[in-house]
Protein backbone atom coordinates (compact mmCIF):
# COMPACT_ATOMS: atom_id res chain seq x y z
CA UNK A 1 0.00 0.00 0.00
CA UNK A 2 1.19 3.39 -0.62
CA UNK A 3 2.47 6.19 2.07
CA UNK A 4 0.21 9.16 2.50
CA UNK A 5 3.12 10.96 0.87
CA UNK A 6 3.02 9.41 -2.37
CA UNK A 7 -0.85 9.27 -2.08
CA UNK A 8 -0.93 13.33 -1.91
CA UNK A 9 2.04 13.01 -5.03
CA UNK A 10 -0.20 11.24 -7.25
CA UNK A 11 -3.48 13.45 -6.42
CA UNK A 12 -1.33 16.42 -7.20
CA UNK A 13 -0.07 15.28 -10.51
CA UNK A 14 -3.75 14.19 -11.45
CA UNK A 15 -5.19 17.55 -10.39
CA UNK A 16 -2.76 18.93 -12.53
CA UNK A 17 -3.14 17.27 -15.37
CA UNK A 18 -6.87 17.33 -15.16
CA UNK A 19 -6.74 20.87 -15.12
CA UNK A 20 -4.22 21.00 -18.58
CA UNK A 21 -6.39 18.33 -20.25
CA UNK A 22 -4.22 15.68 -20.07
CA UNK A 23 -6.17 12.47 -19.95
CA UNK A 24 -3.11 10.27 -20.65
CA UNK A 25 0.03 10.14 -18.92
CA UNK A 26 2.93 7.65 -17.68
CA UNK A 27 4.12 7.61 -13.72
CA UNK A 28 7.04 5.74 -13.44
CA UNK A 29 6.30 2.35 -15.31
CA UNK A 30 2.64 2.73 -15.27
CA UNK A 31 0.60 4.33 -17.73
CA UNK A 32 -2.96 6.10 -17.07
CA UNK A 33 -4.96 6.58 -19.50
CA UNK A 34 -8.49 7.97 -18.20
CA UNK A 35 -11.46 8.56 -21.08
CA UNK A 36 -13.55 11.17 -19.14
CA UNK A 37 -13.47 13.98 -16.90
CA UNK A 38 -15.61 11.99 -14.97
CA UNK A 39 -13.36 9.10 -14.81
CA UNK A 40 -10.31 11.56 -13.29
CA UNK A 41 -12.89 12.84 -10.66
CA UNK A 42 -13.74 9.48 -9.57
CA UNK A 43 -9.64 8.80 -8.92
CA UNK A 44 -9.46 11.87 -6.90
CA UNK A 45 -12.37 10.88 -4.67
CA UNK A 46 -10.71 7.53 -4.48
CA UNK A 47 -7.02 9.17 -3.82
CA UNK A 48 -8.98 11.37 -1.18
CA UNK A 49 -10.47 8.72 0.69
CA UNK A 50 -7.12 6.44 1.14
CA UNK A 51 -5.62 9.79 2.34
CA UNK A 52 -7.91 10.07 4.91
CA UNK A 53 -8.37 6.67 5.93
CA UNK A 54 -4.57 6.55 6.06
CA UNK A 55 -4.26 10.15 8.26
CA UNK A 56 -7.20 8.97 10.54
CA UNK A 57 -9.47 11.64 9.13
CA UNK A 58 -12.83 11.80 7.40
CA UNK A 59 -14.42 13.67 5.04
CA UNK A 60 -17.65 15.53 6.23
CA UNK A 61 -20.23 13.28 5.10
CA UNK A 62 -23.35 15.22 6.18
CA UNK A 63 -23.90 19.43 6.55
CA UNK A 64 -26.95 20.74 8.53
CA UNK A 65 -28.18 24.05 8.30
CA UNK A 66 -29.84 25.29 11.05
CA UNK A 67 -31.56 29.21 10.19
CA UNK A 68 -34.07 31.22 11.98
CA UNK A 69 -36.03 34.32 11.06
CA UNK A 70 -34.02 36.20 13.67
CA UNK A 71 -37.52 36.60 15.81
């Protein structure tokens, strides 16, 4: 399994290169090749959750608003 370190390495690089387009690209000996936007958001959410499960956080799952009239 990999370090949070190189966890938070590879969600940079994919942020990155989902931001310049880049929907194919080679890390180390592996190649990625991802055929949607969608697709790269999905491997961020799934890079995000290792990271937390690995740092002992977790994502906020549930907001509540709670608003009043001010009477």
């Amino acid at each position: 399994m990999a370090t949070i370190a190189e966890l938070q390495t590879m969600r940079e690089t994919l942020v990155q290169k989902r931001f310049a387009g880049i929907r194919e690209y080679t890390i180390g000996s592996r190649r990625l090749v991802y055929q949607s936007d969608a697709e790269m958001g999905a491997a961020l959410q799934e890079l995000d959750r290792q990271i937390a499960a690995l740092s002992g956080t977790q994502s906020v799952s549930t907001i509540v608003f709670r608003t009043s009239k001010g009477l």
